[in-house]
C-alpha atoms as a PDB file:
ATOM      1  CA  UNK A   1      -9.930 -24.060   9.457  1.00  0.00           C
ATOM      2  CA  UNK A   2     -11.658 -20.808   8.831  1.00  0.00           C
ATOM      3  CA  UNK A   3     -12.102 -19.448   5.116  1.00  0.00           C
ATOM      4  CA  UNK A   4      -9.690 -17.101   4.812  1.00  0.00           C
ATOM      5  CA  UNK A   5     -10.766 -15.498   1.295  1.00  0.00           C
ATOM      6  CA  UNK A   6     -11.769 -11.991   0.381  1.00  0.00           C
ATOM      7  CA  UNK A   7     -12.795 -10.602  -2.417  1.00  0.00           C
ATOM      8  CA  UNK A   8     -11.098  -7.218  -3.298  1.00  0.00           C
ATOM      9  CA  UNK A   9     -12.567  -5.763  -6.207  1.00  0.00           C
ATOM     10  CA  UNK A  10     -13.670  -8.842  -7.769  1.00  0.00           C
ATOM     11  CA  UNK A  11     -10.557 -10.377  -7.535  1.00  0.00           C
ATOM     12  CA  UNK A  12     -10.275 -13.576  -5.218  1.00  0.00           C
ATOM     13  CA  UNK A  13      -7.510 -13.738  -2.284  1.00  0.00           C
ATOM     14  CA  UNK A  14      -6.505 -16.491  -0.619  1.00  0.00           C
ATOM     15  CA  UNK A  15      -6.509 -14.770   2.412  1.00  0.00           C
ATOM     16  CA  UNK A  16      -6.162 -11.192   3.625  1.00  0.00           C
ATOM     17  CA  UNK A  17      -2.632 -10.697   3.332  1.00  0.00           C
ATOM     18  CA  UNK A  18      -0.762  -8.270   0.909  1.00  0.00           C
ATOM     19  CA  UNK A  19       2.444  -7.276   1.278  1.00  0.00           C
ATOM     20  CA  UNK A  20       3.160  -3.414   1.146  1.00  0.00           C
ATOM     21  CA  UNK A  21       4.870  -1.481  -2.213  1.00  0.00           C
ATOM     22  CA  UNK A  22       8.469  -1.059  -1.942  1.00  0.00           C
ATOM     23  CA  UNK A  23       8.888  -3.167   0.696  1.00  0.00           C
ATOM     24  CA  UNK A  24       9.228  -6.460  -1.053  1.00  0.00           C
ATOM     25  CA  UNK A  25      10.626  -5.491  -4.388  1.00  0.00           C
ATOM     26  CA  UNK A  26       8.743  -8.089  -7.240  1.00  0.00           C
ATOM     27  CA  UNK A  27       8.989 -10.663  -4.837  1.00  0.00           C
ATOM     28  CA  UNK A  28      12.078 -12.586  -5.934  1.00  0.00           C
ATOM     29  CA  UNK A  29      14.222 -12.469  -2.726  1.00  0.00           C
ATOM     30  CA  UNK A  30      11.237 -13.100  -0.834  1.00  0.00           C
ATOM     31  CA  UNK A  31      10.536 -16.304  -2.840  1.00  0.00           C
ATOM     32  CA  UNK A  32      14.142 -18.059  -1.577  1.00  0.00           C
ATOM     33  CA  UNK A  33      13.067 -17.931   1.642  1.00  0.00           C
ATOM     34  CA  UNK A  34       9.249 -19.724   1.257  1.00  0.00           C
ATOM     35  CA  UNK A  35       6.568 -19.781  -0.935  1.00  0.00           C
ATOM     36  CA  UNK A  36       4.996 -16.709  -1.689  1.00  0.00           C
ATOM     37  CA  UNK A  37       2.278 -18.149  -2.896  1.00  0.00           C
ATOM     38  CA  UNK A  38       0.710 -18.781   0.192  1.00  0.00           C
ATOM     39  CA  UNK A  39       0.347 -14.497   0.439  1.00  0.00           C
ATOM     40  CA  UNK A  40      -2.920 -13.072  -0.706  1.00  0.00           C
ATOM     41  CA  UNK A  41      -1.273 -10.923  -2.841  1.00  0.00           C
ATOM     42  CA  UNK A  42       1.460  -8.564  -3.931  1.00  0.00           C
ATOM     43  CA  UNK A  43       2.056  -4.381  -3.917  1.00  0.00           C
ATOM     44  CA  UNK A  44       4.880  -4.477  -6.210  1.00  0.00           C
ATOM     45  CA  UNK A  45       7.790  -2.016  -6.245  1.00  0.00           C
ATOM     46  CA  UNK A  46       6.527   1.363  -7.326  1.00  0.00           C
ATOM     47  CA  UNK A  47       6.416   1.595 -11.009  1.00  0.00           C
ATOM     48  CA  UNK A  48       7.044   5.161 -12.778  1.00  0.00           C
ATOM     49  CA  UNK A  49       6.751   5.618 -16.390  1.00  0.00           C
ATOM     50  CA  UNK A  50      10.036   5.589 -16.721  1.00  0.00           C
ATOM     51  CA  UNK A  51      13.019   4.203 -15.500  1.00  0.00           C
ATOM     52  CA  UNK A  52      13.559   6.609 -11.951  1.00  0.00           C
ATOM     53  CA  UNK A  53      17.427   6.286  -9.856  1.00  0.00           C
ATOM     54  CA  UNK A  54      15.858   7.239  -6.770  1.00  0.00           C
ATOM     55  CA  UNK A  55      17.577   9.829  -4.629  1.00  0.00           C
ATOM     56  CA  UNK A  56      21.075   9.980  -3.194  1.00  0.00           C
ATOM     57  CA  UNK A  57      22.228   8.354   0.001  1.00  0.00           C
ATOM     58  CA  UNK A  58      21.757   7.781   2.679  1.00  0.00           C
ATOM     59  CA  UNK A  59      18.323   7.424   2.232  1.00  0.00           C
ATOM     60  CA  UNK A  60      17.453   4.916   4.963  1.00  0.00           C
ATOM     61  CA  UNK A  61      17.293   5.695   8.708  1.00  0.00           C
ATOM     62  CA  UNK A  62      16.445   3.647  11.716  1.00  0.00           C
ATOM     63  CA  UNK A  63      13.465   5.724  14.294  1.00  0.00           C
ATOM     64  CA  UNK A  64      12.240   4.228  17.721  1.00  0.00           C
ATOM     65  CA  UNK A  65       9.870   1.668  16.739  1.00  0.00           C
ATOM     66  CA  UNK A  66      10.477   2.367  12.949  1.00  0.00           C
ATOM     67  CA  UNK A  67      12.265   3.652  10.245  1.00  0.00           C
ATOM     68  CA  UNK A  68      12.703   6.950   7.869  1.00  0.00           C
ATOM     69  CA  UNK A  69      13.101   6.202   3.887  1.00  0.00           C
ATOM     70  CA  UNK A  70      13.436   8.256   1.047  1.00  0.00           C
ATOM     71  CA  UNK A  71      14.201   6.092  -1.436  1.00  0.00           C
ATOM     72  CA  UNK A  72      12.477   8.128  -3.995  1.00  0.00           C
ATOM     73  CA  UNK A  73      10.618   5.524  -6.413  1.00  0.00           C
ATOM     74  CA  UNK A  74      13.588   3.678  -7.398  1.00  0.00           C
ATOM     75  CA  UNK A  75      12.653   1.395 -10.198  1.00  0.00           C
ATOM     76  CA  UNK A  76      13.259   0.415 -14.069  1.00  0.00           C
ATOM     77  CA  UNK A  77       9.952   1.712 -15.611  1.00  0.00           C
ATOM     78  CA  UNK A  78       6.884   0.420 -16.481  1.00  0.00           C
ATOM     79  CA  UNK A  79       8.353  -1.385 -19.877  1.00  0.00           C
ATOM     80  CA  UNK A  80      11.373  -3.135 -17.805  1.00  0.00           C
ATOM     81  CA  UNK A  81       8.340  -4.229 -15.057  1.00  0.00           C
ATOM     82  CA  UNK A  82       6.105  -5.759 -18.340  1.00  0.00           C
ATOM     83  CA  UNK A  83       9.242  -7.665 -19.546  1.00  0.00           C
ATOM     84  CA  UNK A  84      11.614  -8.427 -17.123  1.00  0.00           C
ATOM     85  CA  UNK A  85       9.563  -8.960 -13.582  1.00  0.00           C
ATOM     86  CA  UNK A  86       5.769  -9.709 -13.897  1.00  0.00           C
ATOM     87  CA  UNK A  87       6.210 -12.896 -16.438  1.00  0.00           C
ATOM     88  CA  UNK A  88       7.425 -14.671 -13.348  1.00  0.00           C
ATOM     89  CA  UNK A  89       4.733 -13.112 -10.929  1.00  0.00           C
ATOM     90  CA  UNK A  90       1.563 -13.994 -13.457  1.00  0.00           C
ATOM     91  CA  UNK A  91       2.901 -17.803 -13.243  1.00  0.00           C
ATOM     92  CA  UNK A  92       2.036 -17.610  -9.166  1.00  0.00           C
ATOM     93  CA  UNK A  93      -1.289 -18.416  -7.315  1.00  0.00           C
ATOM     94  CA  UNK A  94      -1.639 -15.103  -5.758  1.00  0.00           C
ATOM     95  CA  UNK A  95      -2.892 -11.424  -6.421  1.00  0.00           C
ATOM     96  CA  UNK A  96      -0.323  -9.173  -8.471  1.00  0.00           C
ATOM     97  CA  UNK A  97      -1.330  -5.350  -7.304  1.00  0.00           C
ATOM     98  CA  UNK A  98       0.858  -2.775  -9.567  1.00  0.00           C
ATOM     99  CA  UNK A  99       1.970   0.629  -8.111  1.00  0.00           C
ATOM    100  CA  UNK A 100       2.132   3.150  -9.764  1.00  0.00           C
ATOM    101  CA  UNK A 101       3.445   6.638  -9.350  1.00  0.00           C
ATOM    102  CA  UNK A 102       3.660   9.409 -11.788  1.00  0.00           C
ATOM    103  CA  UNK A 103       4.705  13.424 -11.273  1.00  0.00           C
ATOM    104  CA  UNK A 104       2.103  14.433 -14.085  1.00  0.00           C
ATOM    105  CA  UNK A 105      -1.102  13.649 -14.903  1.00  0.00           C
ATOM    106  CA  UNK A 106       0.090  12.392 -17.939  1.00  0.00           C
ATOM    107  CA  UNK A 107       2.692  10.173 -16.683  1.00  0.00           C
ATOM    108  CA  UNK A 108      -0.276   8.645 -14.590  1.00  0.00           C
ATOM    109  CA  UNK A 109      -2.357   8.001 -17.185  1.00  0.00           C
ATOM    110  CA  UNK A 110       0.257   6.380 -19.513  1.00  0.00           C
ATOM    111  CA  UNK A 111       1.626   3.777 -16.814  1.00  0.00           C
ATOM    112  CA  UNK A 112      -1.228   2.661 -16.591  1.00  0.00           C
ATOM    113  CA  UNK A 113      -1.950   2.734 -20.531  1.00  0.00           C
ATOM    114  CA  UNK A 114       1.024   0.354 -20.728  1.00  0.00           C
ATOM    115  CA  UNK A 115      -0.406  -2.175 -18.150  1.00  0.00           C
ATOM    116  CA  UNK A 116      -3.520  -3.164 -20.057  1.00  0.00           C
ATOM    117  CA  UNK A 117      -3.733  -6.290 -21.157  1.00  0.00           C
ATOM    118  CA  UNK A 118      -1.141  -7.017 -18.374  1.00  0.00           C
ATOM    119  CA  UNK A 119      -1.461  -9.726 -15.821  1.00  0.00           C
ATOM    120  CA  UNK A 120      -1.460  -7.336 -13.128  1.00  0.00           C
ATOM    121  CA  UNK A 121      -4.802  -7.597 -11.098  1.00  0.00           C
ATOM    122  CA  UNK A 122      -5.111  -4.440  -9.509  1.00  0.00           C
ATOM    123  CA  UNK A 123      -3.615  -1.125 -10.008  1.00  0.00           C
ATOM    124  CA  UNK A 124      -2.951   0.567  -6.911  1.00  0.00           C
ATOM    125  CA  UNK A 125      -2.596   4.610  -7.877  1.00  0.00           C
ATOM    126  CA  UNK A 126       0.377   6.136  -5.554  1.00  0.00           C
ATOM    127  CA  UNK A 127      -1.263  10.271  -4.869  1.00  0.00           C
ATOM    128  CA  UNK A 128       1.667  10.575  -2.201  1.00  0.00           C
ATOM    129  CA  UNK A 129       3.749  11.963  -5.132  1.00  0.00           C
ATOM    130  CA  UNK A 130       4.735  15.873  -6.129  1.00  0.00           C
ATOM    131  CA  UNK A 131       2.753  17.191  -8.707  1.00  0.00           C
ATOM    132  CA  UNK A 132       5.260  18.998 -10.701  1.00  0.00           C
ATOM    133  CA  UNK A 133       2.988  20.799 -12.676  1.00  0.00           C
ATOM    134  CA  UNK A 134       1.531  22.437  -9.658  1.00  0.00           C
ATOM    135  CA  UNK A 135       4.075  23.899  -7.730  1.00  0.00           C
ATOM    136  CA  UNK A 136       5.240  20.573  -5.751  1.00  0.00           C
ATOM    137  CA  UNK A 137       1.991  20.042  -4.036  1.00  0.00           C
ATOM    138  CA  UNK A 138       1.455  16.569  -3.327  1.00  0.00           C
ATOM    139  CA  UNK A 139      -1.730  14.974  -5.773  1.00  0.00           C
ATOM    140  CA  UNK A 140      -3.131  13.202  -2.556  1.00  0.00           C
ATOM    141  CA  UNK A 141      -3.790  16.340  -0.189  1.00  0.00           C
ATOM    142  CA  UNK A 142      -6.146  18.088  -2.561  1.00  0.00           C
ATOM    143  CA  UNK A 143     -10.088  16.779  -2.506  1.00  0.00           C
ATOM    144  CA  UNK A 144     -10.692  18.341  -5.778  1.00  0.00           C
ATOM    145  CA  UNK A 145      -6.883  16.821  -7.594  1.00  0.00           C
ATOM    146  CA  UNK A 146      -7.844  13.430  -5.643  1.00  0.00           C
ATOM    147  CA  UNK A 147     -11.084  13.249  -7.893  1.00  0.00           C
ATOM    148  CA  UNK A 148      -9.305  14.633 -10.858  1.00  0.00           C
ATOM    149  CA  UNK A 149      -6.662  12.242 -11.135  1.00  0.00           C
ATOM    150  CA  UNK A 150      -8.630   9.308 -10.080  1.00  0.00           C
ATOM    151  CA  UNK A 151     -11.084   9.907 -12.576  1.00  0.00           C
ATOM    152  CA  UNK A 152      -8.378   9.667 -15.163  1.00  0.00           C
ATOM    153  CA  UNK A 153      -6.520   6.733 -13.841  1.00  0.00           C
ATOM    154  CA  UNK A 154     -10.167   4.957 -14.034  1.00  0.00           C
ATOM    155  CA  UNK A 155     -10.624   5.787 -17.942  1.00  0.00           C
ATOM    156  CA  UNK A 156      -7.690   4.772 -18.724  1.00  0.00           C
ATOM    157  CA  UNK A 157      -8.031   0.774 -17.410  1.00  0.00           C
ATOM    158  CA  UNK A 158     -10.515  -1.401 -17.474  1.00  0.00           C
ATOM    159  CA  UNK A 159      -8.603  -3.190 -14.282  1.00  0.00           C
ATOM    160  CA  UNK A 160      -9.948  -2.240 -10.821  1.00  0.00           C
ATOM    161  CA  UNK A 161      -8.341   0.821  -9.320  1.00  0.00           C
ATOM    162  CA  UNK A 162      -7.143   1.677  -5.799  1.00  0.00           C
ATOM    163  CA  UNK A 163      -5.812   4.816  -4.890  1.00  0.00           C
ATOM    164  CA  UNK A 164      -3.123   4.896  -2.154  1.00  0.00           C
ATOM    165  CA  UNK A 165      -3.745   7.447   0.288  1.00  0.00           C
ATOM    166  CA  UNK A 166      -1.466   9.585   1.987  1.00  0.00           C
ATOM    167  CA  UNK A 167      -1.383  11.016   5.801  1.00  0.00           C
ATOM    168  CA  UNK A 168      -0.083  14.066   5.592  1.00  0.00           C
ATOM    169  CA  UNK A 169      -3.671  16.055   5.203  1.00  0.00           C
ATOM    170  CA  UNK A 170      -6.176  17.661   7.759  1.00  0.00           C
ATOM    171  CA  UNK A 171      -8.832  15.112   6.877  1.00  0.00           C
ATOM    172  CA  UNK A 172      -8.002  11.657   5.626  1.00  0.00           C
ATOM    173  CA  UNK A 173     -12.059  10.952   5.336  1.00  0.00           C
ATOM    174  CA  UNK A 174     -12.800  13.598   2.871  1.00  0.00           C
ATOM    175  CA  UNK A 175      -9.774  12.587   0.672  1.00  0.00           C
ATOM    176  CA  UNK A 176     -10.892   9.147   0.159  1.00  0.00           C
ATOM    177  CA  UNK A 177     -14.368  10.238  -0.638  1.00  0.00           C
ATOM    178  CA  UNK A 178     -12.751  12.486  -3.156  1.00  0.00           C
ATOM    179  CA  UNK A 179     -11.630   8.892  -4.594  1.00  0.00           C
ATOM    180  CA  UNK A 180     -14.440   7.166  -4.256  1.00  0.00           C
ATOM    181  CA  UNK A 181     -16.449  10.198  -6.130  1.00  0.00           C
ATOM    182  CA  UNK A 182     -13.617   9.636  -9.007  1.00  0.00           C
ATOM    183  CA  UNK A 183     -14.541   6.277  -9.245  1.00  0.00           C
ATOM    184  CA  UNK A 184     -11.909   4.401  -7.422  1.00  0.00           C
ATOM    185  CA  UNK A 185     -12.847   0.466  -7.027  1.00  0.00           C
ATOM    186  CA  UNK A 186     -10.855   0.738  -3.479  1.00  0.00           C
ATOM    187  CA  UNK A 187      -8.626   2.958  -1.362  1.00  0.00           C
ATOM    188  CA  UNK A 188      -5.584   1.998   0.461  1.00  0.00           C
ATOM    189  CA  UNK A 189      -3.736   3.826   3.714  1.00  0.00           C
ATOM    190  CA  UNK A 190      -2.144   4.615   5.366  1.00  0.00           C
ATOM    191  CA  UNK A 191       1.129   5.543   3.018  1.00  0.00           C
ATOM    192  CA  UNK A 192       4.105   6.992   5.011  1.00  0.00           C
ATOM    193  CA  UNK A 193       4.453  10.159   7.355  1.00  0.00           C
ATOM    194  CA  UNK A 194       6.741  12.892   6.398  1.00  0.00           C
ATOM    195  CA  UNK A 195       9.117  12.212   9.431  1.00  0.00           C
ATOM    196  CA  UNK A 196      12.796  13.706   9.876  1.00  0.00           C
ATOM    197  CA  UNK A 197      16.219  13.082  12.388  1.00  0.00           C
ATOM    198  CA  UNK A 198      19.166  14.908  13.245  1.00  0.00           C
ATOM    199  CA  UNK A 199      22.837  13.901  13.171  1.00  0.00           C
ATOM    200  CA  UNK A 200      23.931  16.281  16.200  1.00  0.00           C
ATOM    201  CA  UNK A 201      27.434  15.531  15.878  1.00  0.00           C
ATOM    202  CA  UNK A 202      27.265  16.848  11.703  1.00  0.00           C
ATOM    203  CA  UNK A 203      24.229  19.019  12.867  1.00  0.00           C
ATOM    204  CA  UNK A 204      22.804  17.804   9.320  1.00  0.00           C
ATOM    205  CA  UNK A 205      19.984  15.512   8.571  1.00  0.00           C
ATOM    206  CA  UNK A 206      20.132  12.007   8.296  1.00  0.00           C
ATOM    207  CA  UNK A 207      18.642  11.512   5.216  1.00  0.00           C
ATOM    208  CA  UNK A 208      20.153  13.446   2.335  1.00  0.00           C
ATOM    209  CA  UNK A 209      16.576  14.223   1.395  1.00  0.00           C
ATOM    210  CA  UNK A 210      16.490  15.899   4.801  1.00  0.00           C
ATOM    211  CA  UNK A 211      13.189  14.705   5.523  1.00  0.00           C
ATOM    212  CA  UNK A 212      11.622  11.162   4.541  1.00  0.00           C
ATOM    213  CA  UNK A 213       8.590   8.863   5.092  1.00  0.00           C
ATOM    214  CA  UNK A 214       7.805   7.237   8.741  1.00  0.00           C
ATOM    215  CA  UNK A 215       6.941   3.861   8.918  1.00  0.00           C
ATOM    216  CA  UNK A 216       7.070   0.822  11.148  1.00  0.00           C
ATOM    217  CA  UNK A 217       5.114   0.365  14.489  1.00  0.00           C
ATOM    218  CA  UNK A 218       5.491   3.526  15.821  1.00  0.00           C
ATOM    219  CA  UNK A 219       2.653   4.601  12.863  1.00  0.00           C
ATOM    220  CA  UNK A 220       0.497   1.872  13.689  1.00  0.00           C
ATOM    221  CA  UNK A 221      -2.281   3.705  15.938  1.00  0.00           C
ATOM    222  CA  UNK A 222      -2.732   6.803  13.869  1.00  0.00           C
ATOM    223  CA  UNK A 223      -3.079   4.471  10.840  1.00  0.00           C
ATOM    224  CA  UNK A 224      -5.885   2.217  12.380  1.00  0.00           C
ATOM    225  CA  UNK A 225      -7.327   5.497  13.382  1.00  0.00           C
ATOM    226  CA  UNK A 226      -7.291   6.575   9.692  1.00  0.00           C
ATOM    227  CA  UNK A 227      -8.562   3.228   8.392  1.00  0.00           C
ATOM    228  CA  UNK A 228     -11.694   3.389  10.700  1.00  0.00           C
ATOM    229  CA  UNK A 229     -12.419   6.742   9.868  1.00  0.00           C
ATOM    230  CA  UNK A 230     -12.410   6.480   5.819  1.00  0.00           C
ATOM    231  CA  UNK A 231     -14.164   2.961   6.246  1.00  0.00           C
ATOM    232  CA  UNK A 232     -17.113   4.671   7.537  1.00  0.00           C
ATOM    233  CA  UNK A 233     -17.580   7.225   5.615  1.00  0.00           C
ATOM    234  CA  UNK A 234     -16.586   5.273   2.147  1.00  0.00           C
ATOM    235  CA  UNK A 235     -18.637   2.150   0.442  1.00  0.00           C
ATOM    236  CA  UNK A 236     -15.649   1.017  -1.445  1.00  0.00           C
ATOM    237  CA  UNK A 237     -13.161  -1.423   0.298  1.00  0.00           C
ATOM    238  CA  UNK A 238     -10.846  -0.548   2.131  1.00  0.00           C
ATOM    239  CA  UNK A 239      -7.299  -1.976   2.543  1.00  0.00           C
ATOM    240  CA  UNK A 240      -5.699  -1.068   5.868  1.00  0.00           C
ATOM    241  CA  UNK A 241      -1.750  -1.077   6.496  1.00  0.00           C
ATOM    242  CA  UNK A 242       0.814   1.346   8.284  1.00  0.00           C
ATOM    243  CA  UNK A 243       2.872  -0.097  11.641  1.00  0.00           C
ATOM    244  CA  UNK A 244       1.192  -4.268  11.029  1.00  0.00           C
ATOM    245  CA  UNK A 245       4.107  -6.232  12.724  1.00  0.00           C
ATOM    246  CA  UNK A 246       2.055  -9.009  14.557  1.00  0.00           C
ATOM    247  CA  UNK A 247      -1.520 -10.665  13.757  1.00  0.00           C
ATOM    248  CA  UNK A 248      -3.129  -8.674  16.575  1.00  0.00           C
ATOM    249  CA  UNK A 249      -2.375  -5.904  14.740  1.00  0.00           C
ATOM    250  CA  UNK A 250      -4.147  -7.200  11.153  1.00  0.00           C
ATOM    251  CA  UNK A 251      -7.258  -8.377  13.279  1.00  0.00           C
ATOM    252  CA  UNK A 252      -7.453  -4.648  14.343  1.00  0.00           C
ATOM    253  CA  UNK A 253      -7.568  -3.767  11.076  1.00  0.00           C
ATOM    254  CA  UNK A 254     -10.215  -5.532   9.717  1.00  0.00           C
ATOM    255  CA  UNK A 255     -12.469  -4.807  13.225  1.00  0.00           C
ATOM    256  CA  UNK A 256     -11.818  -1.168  12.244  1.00  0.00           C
ATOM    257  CA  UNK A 257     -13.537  -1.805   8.609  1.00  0.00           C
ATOM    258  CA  UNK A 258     -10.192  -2.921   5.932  1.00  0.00           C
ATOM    259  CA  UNK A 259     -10.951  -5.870   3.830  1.00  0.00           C
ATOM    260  CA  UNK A 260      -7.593  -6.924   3.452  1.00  0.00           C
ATOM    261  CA  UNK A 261      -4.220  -5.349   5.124  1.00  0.00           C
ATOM    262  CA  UNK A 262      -0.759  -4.637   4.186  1.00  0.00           C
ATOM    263  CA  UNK A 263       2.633  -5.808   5.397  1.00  0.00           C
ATOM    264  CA  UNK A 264       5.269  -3.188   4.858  1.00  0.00           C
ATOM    265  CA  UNK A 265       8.326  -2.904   7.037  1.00  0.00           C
ATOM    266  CA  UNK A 266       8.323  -5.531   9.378  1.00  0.00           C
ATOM    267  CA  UNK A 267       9.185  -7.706   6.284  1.00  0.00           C
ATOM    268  CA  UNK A 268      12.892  -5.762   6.839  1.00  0.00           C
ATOM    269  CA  UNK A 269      13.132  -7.025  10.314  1.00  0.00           C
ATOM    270  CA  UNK A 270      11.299 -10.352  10.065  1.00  0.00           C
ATOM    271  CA  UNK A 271      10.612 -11.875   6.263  1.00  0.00           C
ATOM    272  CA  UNK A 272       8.294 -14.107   7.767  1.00  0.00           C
ATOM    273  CA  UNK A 273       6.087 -11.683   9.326  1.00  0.00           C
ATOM    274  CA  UNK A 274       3.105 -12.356   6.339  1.00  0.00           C
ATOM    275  CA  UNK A 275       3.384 -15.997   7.439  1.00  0.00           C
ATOM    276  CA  UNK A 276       3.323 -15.267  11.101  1.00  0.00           C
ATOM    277  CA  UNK A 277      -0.219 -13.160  10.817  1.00  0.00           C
ATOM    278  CA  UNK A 278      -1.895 -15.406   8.448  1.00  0.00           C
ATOM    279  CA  UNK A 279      -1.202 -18.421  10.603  1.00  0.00           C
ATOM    280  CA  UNK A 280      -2.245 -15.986  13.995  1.00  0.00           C
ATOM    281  CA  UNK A 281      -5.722 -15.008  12.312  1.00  0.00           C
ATOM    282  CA  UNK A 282      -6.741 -18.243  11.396  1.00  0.00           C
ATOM    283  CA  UNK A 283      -5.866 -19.473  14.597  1.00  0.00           C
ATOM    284  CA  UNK A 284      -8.102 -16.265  16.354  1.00  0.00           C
ATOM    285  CA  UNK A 285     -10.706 -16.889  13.757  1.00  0.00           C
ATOM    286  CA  UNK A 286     -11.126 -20.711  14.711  1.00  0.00           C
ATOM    287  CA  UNK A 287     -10.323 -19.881  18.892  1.00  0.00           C
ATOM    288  CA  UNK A 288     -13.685 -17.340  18.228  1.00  0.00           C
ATOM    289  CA  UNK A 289     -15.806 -19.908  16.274  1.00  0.00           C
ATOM    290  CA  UNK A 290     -16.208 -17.573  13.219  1.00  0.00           C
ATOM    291  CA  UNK A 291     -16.221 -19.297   9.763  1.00  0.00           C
ATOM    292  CA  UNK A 292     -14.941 -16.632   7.820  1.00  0.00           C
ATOM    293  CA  UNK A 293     -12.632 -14.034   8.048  1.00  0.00           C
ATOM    294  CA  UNK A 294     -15.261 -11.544   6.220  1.00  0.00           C
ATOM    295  CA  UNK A 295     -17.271 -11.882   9.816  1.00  0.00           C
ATOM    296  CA  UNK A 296     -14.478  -9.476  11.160  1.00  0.00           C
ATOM    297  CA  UNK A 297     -14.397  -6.898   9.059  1.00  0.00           C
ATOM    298  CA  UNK A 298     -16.428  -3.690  10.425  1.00  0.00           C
ATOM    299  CA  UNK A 299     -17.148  -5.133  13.524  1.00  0.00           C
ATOM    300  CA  UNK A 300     -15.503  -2.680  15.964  1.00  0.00           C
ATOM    301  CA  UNK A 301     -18.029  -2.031  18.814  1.00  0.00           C
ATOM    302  CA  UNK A 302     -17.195   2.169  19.455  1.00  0.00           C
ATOM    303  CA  UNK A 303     -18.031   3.374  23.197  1.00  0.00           C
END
């Protein structure tokens, strides 16, 4: 069998497979079904300061080859995550990747405070959210609020930090240099598309929100498309995700330049799907004669 491993940010994975924030809660559903711990690693829920109800229903709608969500950061707060869901998770043989999400600076900077001394491995930094202080605009679209509040996220851990890009800008390459300039360990993307659908017999939106975030396969191509571009202009790792459903779709991901990939929603219309692609690359990997799975990474051959 092929070595599977990667290193992300000094910390060890079994194999290249993560599964995506807010797509597989803190893992405890998933871990009736099999046993997580054959995952690389886990993006849990998305972890605010404090505790968040998430927006009004319905928030969930089904798109041609995907699906619309506006959940809006559901979750109990960093405190309830420390006590009630990671003492379970830091007794497993995989990764533990906290997300967190914030509306201030500040709020940033304290969730991640509170998860020192944590077993969390990584912190993966959520920019996809409104900046209150600054009118609404998004931390993740601005270069120069990319470096800001990656710079602060850094000083305040001494656990590696990965910023979670968004989509929704003009150029995805300069933002995660803007991260990598901060001081980001890693950068992750792509993080949903600001989609929207129509009810034309109400003539109102879907989603109560109006508009939500696109994801599923239908975002898969402009995602790989992202990926390549910020792995070559970045010297930090990147990990690649948006529209994975099948293990052709990871390998394309790590020939475009991620180290490791995310699994997002096809976990809502097959909870095996992690399985599936680890099982499919090591099977490639071993059909191709390569050893490891690091020989993949980068390796895309452009015309």
């Amino acid at each position: 069998m092929a070595d599977l491993h990667v290193d992300l940010c000094g910390v060890r994975l079994k194999n290249p497979v993560i599964t995506a924030s807010g797509t597989f809660g803190f893992g405890q559903e998933y871990a009736r079904l099999y046993d997580i711990q054959k995952l690389g690693g886990i993006s849990c829920k998305g972890t605010t300061l404090h505790e968040r109800p998430g927006n009004l229903p319905p928030r969930i709608a089904e798109t041609p080859s995907g699906m619309l969500n506006s959940v809006g950061l559901q979750n109990p707060g960093v405190d309830a995550f420390l006590k009630d869901d990671l003492p379970a998770l830091e007794k497993l043989d995989l990764a533990v990747l906290a997300n967190v999400a914030g509306s201030t600076e500040d709020e940033y900077v304290e969730t991640i405070r509170r998860l020192q001394g944590s077993a969390v491995d990584i912190i993966e930094v959520n920019i996809s959210c409104p900046n209150v202080k600054a009118g609404g605009v998004s931390f993740g679209t601005d270069p120069s609020a990319v470096e800001r509040i990656t710079r602060l996220c850094k000083a305040a851990s001494d656990k590696p930090i990965m910023m979670k890009l968004s989509p929704n800008v003009t150029d995805i390459a300069e933002i995660a240099a803007a991260a990598e300039a901060g001081g980001a360990d890693a950068v992750s993307l792509i993080n949903t598309l600001t989609g929207m659908r129509i009810d034309i017999r109400t003539r109102r939106p879907i989603l109560r929100n109006n508009t939500g975030g696109l994801s599923g396969a239908a975002v898969f191509p402009v995602a790989l498309r992202m990926v390549w571009q910020v792995a070559n202009r970045v010297q930090i790792p990147v990990v690649g995700m948006g529209g994975i459903t099948r293990w052709q779709d990871a390998a394309e991901m790590l020939l475009a330049g991620a180290s490791a990939v995310q699994i997002g929603a096809a976990n809502f219309t097959d909870a095996f799907t992690p399985l599936h692609i680890i099982e499919g690359l090591n099977a490639y990997l071993d059909e191709n004669g390569l050893a490891s799975v690091s020989e993949l990474v980068g390796q895309v051959r452009p015309w």
